[in-house]
Protein backbone atom coordinates (compact mmCIF):
# COMPACT_ATOMS: atom_id res chain seq x y z
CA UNK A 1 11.44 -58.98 39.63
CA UNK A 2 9.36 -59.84 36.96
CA UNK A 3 10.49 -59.08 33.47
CA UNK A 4 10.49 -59.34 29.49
CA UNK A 5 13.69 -61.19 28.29
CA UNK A 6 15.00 -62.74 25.14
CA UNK A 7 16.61 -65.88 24.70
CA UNK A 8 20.29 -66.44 23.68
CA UNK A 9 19.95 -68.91 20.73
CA UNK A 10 17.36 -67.45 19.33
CA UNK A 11 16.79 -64.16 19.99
CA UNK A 12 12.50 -64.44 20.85
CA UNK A 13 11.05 -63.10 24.08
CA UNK A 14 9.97 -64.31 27.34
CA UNK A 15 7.89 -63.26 30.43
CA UNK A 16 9.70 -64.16 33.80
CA UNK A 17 7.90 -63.52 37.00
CA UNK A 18 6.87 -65.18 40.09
CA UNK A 19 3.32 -66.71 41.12
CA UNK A 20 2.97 -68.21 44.17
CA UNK A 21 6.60 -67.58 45.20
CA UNK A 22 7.52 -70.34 42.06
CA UNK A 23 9.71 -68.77 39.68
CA UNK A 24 7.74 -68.86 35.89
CA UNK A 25 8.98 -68.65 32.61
CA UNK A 26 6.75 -68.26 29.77
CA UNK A 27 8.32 -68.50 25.75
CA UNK A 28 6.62 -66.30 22.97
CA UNK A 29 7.22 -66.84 19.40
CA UNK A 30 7.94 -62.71 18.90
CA UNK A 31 11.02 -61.35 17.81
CA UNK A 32 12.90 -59.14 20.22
CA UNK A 33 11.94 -55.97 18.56
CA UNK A 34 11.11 -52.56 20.25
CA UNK A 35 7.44 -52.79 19.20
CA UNK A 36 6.98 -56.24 20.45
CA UNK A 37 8.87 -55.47 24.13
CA UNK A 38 6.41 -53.05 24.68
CA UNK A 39 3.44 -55.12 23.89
CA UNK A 40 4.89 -57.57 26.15
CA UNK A 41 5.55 -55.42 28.98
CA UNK A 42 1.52 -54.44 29.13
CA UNK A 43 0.35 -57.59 29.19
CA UNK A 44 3.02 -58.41 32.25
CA UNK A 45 1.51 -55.39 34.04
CA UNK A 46 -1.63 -56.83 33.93
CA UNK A 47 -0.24 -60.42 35.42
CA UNK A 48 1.24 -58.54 37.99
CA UNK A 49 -2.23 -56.84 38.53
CA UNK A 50 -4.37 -60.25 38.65
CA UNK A 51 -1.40 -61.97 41.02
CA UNK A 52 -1.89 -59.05 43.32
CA UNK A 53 -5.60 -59.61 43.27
CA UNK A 54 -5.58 -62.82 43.70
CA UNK A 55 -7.74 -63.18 40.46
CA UNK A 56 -4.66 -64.47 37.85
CA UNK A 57 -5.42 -67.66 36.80
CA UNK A 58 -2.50 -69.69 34.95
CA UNK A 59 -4.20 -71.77 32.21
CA UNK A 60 -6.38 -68.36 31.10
CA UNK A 61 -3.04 -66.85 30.19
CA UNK A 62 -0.71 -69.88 29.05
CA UNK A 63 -3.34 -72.96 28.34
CA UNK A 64 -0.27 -75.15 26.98
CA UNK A 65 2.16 -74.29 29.31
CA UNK A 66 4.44 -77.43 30.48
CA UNK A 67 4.19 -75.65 34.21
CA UNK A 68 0.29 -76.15 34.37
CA UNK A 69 0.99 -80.07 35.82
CA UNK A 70 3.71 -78.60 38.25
CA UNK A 71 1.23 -75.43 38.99
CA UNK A 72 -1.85 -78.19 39.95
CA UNK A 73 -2.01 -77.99 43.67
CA UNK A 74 -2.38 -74.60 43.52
CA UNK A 75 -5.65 -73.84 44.53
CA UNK A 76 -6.95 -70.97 42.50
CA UNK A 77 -10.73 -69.47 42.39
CA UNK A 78 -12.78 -70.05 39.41
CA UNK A 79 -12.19 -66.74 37.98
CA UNK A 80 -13.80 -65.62 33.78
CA UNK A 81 -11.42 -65.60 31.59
CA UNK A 82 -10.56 -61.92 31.35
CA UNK A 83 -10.14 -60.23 28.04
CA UNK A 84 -6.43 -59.41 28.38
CA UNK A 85 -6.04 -63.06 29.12
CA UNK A 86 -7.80 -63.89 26.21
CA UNK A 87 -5.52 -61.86 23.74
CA UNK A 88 -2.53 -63.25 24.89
CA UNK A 89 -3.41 -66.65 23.51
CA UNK A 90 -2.37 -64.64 20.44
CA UNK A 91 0.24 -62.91 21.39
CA UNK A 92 2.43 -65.60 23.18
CA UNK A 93 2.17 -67.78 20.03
CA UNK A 94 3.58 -65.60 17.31
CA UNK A 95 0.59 -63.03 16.38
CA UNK A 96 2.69 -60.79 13.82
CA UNK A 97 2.07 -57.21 14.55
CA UNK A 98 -0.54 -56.44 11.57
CA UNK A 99 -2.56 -59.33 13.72
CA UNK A 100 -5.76 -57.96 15.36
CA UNK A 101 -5.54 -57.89 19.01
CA UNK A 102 -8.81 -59.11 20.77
CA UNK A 103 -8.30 -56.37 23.47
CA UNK A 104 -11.62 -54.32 25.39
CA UNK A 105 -15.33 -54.77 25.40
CA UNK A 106 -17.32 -55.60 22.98
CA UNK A 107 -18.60 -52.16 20.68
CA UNK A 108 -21.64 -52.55 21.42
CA UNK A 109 -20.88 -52.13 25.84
CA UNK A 110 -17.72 -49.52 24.82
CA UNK A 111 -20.23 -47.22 22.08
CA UNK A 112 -22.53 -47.09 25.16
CA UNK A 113 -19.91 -46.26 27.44
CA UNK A 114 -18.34 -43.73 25.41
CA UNK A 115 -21.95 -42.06 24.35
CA UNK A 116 -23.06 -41.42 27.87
CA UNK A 117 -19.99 -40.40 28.90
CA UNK A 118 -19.76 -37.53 26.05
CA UNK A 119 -23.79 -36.95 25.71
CA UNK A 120 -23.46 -34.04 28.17
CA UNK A 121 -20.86 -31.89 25.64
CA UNK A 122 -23.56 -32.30 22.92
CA UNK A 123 -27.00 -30.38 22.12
CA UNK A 124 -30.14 -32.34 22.14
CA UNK A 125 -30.49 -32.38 18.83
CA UNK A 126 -27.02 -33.59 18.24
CA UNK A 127 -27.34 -36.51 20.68
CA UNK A 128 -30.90 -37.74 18.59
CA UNK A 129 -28.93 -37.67 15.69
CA UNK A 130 -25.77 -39.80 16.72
CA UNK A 131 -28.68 -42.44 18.60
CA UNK A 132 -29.72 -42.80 15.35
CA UNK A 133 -26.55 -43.04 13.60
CA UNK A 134 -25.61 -45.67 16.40
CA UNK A 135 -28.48 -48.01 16.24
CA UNK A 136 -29.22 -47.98 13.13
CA UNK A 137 -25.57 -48.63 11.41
CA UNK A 138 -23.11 -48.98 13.54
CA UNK A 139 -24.35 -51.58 16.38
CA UNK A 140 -25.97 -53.57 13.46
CA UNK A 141 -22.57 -54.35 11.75
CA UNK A 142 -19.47 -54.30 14.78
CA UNK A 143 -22.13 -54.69 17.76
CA UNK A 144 -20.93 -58.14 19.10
CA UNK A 145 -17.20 -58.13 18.06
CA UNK A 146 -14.43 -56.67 20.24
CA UNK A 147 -13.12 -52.99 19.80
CA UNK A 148 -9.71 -54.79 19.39
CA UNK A 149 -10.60 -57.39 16.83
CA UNK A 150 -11.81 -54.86 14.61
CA UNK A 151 -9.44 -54.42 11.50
CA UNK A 152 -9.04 -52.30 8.73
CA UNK A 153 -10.75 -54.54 6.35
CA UNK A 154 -14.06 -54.59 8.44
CA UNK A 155 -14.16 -50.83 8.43
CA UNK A 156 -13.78 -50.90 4.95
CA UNK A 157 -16.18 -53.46 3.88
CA UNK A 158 -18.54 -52.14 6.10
CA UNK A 159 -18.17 -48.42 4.32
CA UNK A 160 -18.94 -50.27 1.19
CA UNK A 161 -21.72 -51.65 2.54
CA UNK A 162 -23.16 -47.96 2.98
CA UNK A 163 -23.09 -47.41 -0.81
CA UNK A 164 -25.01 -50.54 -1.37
CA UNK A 165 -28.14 -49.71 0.90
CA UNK A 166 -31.14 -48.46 -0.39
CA UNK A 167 -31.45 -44.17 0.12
CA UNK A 168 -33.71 -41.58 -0.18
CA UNK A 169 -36.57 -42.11 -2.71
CA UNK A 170 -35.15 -44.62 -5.86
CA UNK A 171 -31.11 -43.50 -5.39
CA UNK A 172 -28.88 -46.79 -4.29
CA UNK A 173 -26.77 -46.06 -1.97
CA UNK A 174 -26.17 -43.37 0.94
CA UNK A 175 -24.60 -39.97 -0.39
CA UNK A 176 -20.78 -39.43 0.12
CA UNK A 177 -22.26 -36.79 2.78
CA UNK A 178 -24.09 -39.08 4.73
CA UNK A 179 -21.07 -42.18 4.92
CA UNK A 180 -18.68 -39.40 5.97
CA UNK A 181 -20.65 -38.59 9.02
CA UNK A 182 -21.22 -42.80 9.91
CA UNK A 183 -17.71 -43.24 9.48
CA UNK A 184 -16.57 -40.48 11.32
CA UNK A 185 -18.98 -41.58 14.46
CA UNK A 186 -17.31 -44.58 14.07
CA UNK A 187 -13.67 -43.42 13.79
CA UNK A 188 -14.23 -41.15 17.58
CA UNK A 189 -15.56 -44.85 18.93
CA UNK A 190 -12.85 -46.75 17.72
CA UNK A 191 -10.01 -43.88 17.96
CA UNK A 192 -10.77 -43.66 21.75
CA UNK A 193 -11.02 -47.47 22.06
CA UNK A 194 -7.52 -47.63 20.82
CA UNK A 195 -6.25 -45.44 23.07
CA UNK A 196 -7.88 -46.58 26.28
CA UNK A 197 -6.64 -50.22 25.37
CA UNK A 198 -3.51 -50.02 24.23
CA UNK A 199 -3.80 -50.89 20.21
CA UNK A 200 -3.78 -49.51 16.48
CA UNK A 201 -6.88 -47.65 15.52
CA UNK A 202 -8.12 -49.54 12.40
CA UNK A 203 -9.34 -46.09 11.11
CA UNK A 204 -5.75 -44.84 10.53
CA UNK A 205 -5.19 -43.39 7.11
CA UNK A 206 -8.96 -44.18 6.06
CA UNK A 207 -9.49 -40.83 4.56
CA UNK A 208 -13.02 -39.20 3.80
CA UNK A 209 -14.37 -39.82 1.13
CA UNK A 210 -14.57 -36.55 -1.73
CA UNK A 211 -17.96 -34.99 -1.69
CA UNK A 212 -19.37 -33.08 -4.42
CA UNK A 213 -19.23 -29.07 -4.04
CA UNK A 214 -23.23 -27.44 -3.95
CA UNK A 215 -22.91 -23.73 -4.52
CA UNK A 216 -25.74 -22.01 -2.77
CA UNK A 217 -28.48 -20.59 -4.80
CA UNK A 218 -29.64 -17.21 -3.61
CA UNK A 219 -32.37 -15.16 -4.84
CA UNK A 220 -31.82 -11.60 -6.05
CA UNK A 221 -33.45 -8.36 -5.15
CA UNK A 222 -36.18 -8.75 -8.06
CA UNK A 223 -37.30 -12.11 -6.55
CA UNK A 224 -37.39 -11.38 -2.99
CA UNK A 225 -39.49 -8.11 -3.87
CA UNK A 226 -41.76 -10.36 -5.79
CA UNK A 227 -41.74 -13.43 -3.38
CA UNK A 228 -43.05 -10.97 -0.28
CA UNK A 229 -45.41 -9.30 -2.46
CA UNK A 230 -46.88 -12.50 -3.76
CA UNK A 231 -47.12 -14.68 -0.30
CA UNK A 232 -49.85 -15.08 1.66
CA UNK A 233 -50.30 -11.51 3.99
CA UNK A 234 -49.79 -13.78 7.43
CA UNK A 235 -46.13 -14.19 6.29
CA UNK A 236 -45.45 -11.31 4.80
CA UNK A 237 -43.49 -10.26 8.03
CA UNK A 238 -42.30 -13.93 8.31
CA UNK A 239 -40.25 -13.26 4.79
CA UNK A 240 -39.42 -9.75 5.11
CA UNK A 241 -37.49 -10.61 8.59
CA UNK A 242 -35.68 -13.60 6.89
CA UNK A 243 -34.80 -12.53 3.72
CA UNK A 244 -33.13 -9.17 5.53
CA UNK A 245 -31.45 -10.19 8.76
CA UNK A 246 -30.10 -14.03 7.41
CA UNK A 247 -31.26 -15.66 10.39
CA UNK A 248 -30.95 -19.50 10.57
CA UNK A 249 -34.30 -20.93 10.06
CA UNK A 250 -34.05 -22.41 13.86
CA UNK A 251 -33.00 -19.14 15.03
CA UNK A 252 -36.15 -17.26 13.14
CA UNK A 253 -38.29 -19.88 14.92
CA UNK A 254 -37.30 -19.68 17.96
CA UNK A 255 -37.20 -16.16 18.13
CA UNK A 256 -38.48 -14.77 21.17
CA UNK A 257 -40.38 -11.19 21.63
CA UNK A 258 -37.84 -10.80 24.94
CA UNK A 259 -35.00 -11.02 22.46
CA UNK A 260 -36.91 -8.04 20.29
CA UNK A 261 -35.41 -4.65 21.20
CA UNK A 262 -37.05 -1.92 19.52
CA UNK A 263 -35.57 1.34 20.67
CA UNK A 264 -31.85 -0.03 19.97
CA UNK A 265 -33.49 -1.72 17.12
CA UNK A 266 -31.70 -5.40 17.33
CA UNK A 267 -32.34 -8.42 17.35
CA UNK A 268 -30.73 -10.74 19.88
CA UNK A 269 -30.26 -14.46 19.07
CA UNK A 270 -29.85 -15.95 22.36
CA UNK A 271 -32.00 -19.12 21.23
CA UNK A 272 -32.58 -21.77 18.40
CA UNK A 273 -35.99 -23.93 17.87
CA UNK A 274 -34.34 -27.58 16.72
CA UNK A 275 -36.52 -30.80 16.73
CA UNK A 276 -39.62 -29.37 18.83
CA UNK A 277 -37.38 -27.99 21.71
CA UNK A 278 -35.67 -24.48 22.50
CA UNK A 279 -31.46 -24.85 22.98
CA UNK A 280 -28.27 -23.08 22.70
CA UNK A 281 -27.19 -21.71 19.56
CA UNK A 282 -25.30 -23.92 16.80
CA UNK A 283 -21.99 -22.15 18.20
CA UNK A 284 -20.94 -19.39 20.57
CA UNK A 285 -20.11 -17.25 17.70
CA UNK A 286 -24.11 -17.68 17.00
CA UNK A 287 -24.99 -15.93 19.74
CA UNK A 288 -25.08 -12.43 18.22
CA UNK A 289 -27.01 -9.10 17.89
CA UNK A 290 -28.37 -8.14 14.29
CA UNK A 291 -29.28 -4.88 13.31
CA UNK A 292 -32.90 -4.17 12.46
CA UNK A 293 -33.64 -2.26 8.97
CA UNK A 294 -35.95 -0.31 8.36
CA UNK A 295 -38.21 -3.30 6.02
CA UNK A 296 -37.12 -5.46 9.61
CA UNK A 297 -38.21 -2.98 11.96
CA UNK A 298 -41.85 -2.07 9.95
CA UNK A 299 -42.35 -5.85 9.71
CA UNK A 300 -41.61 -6.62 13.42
CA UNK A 301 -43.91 -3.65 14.27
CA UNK A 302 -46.83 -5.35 12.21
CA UNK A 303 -46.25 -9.22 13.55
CA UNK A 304 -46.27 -7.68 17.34
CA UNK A 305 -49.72 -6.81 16.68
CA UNK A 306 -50.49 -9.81 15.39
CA UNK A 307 -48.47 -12.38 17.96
CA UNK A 308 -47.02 -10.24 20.89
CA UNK A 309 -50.03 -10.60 23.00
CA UNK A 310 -50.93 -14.20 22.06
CA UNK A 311 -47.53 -16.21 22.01
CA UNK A 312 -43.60 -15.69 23.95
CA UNK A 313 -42.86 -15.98 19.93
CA UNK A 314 -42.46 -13.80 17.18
CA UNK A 315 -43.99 -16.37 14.27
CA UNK A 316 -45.96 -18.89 15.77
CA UNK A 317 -49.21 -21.00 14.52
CA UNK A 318 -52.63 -20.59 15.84
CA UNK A 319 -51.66 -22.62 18.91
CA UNK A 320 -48.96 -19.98 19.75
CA UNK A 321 -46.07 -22.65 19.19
CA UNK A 322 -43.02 -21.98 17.07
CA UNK A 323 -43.47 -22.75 13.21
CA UNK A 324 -42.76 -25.94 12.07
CA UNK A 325 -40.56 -26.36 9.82
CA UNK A 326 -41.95 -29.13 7.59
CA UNK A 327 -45.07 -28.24 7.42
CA UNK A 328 -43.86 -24.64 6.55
CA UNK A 329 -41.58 -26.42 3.60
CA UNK A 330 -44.67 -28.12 2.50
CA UNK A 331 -47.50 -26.17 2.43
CA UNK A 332 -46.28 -22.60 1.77
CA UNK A 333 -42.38 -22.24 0.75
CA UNK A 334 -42.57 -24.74 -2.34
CA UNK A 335 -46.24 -24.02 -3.13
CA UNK A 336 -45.11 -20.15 -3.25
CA UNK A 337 -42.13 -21.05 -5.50
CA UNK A 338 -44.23 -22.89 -8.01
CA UNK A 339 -46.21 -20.36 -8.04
CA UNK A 340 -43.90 -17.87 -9.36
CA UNK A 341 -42.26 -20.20 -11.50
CA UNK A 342 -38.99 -19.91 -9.86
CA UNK A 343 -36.30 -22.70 -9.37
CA UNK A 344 -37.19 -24.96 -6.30
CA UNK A 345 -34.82 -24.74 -3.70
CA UNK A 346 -34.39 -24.72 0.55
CA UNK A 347 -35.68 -22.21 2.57
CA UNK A 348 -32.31 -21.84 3.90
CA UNK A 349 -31.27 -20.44 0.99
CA UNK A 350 -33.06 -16.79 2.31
CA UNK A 351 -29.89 -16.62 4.34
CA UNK A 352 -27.92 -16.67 1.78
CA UNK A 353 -29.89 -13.99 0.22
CA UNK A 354 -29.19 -11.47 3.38
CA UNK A 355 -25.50 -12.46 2.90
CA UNK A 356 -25.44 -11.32 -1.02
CA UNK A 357 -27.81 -8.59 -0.83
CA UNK A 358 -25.60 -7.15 2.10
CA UNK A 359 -22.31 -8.00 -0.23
CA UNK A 360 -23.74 -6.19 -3.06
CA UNK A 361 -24.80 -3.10 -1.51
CA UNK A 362 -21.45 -2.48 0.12
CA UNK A 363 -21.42 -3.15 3.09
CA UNK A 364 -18.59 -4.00 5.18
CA UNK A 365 -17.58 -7.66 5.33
CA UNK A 366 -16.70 -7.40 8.98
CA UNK A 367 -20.13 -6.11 9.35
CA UNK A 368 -21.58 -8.59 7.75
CA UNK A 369 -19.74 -11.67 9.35
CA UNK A 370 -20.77 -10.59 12.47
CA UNK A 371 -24.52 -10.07 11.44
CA UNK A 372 -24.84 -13.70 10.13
CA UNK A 373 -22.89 -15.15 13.27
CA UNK A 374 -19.74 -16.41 11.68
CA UNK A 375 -16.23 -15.88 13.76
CA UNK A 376 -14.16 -14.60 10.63
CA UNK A 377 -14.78 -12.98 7.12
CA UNK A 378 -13.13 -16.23 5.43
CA UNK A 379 -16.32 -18.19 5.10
CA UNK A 380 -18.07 -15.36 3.69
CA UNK A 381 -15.28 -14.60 0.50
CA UNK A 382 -15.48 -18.25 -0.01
CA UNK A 383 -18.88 -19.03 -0.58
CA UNK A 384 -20.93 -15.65 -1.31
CA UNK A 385 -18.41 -13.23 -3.01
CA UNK A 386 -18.94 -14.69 -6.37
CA UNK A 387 -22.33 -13.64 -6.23
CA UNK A 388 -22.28 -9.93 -6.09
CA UNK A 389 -21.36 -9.54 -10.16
CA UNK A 390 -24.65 -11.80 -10.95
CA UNK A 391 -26.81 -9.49 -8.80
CA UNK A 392 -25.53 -6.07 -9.66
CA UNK A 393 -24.48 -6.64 -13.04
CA UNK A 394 -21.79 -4.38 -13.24
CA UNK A 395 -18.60 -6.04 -12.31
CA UNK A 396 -16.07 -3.63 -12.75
CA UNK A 397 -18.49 -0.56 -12.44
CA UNK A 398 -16.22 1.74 -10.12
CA UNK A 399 -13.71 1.26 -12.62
CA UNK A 400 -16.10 2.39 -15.73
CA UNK A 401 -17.28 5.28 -13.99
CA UNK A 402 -13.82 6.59 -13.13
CA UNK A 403 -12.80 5.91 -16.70
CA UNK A 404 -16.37 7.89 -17.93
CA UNK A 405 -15.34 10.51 -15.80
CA UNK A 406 -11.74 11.46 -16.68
CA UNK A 407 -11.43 9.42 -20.00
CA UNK A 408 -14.70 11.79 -21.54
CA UNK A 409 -12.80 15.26 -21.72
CA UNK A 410 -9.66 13.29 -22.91
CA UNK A 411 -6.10 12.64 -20.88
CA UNK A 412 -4.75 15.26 -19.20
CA UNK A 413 -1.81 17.00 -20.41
CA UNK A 414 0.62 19.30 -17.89
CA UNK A 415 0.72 22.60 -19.33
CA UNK A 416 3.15 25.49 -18.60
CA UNK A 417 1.65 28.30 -17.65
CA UNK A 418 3.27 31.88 -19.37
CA UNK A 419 5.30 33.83 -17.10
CA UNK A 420 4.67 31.68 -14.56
CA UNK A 421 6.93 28.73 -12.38
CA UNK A 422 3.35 26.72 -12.05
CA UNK A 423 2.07 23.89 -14.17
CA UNK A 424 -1.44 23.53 -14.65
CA UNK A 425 -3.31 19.78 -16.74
CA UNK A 426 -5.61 20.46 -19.21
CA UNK A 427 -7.39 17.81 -21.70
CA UNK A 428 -5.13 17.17 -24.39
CA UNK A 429 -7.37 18.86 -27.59
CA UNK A 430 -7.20 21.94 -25.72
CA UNK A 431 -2.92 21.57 -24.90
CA UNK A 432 -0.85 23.71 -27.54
CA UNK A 433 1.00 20.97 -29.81
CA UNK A 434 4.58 19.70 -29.31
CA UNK A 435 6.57 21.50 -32.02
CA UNK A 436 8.08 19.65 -34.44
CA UNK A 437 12.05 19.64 -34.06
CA UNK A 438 14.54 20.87 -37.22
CA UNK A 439 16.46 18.67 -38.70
CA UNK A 440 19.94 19.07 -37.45
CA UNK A 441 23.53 18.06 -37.97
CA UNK A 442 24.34 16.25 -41.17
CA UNK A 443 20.18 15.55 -42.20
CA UNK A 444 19.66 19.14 -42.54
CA UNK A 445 19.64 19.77 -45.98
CA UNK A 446 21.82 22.52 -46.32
CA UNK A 447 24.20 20.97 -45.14
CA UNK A 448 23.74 17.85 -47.35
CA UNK A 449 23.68 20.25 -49.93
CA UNK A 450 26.67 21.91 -49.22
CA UNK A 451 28.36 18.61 -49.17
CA UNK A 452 27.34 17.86 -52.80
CA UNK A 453 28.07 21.02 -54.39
CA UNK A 454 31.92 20.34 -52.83
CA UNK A 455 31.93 16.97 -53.75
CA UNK A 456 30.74 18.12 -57.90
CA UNK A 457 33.21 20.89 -58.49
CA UNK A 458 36.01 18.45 -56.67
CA UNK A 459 34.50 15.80 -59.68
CA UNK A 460 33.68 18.03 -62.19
CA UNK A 461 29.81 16.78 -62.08
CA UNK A 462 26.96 16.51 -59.48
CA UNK A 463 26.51 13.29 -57.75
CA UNK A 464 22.86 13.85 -56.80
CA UNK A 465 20.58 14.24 -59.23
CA UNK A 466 17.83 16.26 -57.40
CA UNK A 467 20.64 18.75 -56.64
CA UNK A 468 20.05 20.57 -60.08
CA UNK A 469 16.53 21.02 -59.16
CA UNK A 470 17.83 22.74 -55.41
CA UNK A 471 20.53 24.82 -57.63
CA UNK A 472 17.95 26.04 -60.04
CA UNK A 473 15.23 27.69 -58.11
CA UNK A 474 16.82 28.06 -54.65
CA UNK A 475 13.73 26.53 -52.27
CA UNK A 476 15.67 24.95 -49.91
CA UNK A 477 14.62 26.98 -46.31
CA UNK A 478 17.57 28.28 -44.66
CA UNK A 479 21.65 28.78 -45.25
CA UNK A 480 24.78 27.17 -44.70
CA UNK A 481 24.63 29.37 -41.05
CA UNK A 482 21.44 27.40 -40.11
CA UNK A 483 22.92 24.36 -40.33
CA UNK A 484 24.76 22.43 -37.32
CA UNK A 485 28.11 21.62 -37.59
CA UNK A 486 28.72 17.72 -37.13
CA UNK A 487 29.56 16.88 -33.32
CA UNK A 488 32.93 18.08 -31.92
CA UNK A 489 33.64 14.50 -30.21
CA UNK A 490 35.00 13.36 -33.53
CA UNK A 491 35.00 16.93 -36.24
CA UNK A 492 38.11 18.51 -33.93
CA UNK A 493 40.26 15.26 -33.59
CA UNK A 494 39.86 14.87 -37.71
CA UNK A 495 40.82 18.55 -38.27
CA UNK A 496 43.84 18.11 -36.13
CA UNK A 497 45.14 14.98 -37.67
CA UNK A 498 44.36 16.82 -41.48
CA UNK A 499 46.97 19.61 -40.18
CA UNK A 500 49.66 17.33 -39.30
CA UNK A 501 49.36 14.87 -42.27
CA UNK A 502 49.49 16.49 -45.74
CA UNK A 503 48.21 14.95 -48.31
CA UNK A 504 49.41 11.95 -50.01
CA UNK A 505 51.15 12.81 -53.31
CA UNK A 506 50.69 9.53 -55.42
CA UNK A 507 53.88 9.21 -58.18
């Protein structure tokens, strides 16, 4: 029974099986660690496999072994080296774990593998783009080395690499946009590599790197009026349709006049126009139904004239073919916004018009999501709700008009109504004012009054001085009955301890 065991005196792991009915024993220099056994274990599977076959071959696996000489009359085909065989070399003389492990193919034979086997998941336009991603980086740099020899280091120097090249126009280096998507081509390759062969992924904890945030730039209302009124009259309609329903510019080109309904008034994008040729929509959630306006539905009206009898689509060129979308960049979007003098930007920015235009007017974001084929409401709050101040300009104006409304006649005050249980509010100038409450207890001034005069004829004298004024000409308002007596929590306990302790009489 073939197994992995470890020996007594010190502790390392060895494969035991049987080849020709001879009993083999083959020493390691690893540790007898969980991590090791396991390694072990798949590389005796895949003796067992070959000895099966009849395709193992001794020396490919153990090239020193002492047993070779006693193994010698055993005839064995000439058999390639396999690549298991060939990483054991490493393994069976002490390859620590952080070792690469020359396991699989070569990436060049596995990335062709893997790509034909997932092409069929992918749009067309997709699969260009990874072809070109593939020859022209990745095969380049990893082509001829084995999926399992690749290490950590290589990935990394090779990502370093991509900041180095030469980009677009006179900028060094490939955007932070642009390495992310190489390296994560290369991290599905090498990922599923790892797990079809049996070792680490180099492309663990190799994070993206941070790309810098572009806000879009959408047009307001003023501009888009001006933009369709200043364009060239064969795409007026071409504008009016995109700046209103936020169609992707594939899905605006590939627009179909079977997709047109008129009497329900929608549009219905079943189709997108990518790289000369008509496919599925970016997503499922793409495939959607947007409501015509009225702008939409006049425009529509007008370009039916023009191309429904002539072309399958809406905006096509003279030949009857979808627009182009680099020669429409070229020769008429930029053009046009030089023109007006405004702020060069992408024509996909008309979508995000729609999305703020729609936002500012009120309508519902639900409504909304839906009409610009996205599955939730969370992409739109994130990237076009801070918009809608800059394009109304009057953040906070439900607010001001409530506050115009009630705050102009003044706040309301609740008013008793005579003879009556009800309560009506009325603005506060035209309330009847709170009276103003009497003095009472000991500030009334009688009663501090009263309270001097006892204390002066007790003395002999006055102890206030403005008292001789109030004696003189008698102005103080009200009487000794007006005033109220002092509270009877502590005026009844006094009197009733005065009764029952006279006076004392000082000798």
């Amino acid at each position: 029974m073939p197994s992995i065991r470890n020996r007594a005196d010190n502790g390392l792991l060895f494969f035991e099986f049987r080849f020709n009915g001879i009993r083999c024993r083959e020493q390691t220099l690893l540790p007898d660690t969980p991590t090791n056994r396991k390694k072990l274990e798949k590389v005796l599977a895949k003796i067992e496999s070959e000895i099966a076959a009849g395709t193992f071959v001794y020396a490919n696996y153990f090239p020193n072994s002492k047993a070779l000489k006693r193994l010698a009359k055993v005839a064995t085909p000439a058999v390639e080296e396999t690549s298991t065989a060939r990483a054991v070399h490493e393994i069976v003389n002490g390859a620590g774990n952080d070792q690469p492990t020359s396991v699989g193919p070569q990436f060049k034979d596995f990335a062709t593998t893997w790509f034909d086997e997932r092409s069929i998941e992918w749009r067309r336009s997709h699969i260009k783009s990874l072809l070109s991603t593939l020859n022209g980086r990745l095969i380049p740099h990893f082509g001829g080395k084995v999926v399992g020899s690749i290490t950590k280091s290589d990935v990394l120097e090779f990502r370093a690499t991509l900041a180095k090249v030469k980009g677009r126009g006179e900028q060094v280096g490939l955007s932070p946009k642009r390495i992310n998507e190489i390296m994560g081509l290369l991290r599905q390759i090498l990922n599923e590599a790892a797990d079809r062969f049996q070792f680490t992924s180099p492309m663990t904890n190799i994070k993206k790197l941070r790309q810098k945030r572009t806000d879009v730039d959408p047009f307001n209302l003023v501009d888009v009026q001006r933009i369709i009124a200043t364009v060239r009259a064969d795409y007026k309609n071409y504008f009016t349709t995109r700046f209103l329903t936020g169609m992707r510019t594939g899905e605006v080109h590939g627009l179909k006049w079977k997709y047109v309904d008129f009497d329900l008034r929608i549009l219905r994008v079943r189709e997108t126009f990518v790289l000369g040729e008509d496919e599925y929509t970016k997503t499922d959630g793409s495939q959607r139904d947007i409501q015509m306006s009225q702008p939409v539905f006049d425009a529509l009206k007008s370009q039916f004239e023009a191309t429904g009898m002539v072309s399958e689509y809406v905006f096509c060129n003279l030949t009857g073919q979808p627009i182009d979308n680099k020669n429409f960049s070229d020769r008429v979007w930029y053009p046009l916004l030089r023109h007006l003098g405004l702020t060069a930007r992408r024509p996909y920015q008309m979508r995000h018009t729609a999305a703020t235009l729609w936002l500012a007017s009120g309508e519902a974001p639900e409504w909304i999501a839906r009409q610009l084929g996205h599955t939730s409401t969370e992409m739109l709050f994130r990237v076009y709700s801070r918009y809608v101040p800059n394009l109304t300009r009057q953040d906070g104006s439900a607010m001001e008009r409530l506050l115009a409304s009630q705050m102009s006649q003044g706040p309301l005050i609740e008013q008793k109504v005579a003879g009556s249980s009800h309560s009506i509010f009325v603005p506060a100038q035209d309330a009847a004012p709170q009276p103003v409450p009497k003095l009472r207890g000991m500030h009334h001034p009688s009663y501090v009054r009263s309270q001097d005069r006892t204390r002066g004829q007790n003395h002999g004298h006055l102890t206030h001085p403005m008292d001789l004024d109030d004696l003189g000409d008698g102005t103080i308002s009200g009487s000794n009955a007006d005033a109220q007596p002092p509270p009877k929590f502590w005026a009844t306990p006094l009197q009733a301890w005065m009764q029952t302790h006279p006076p004392l009489q000082l000798s």
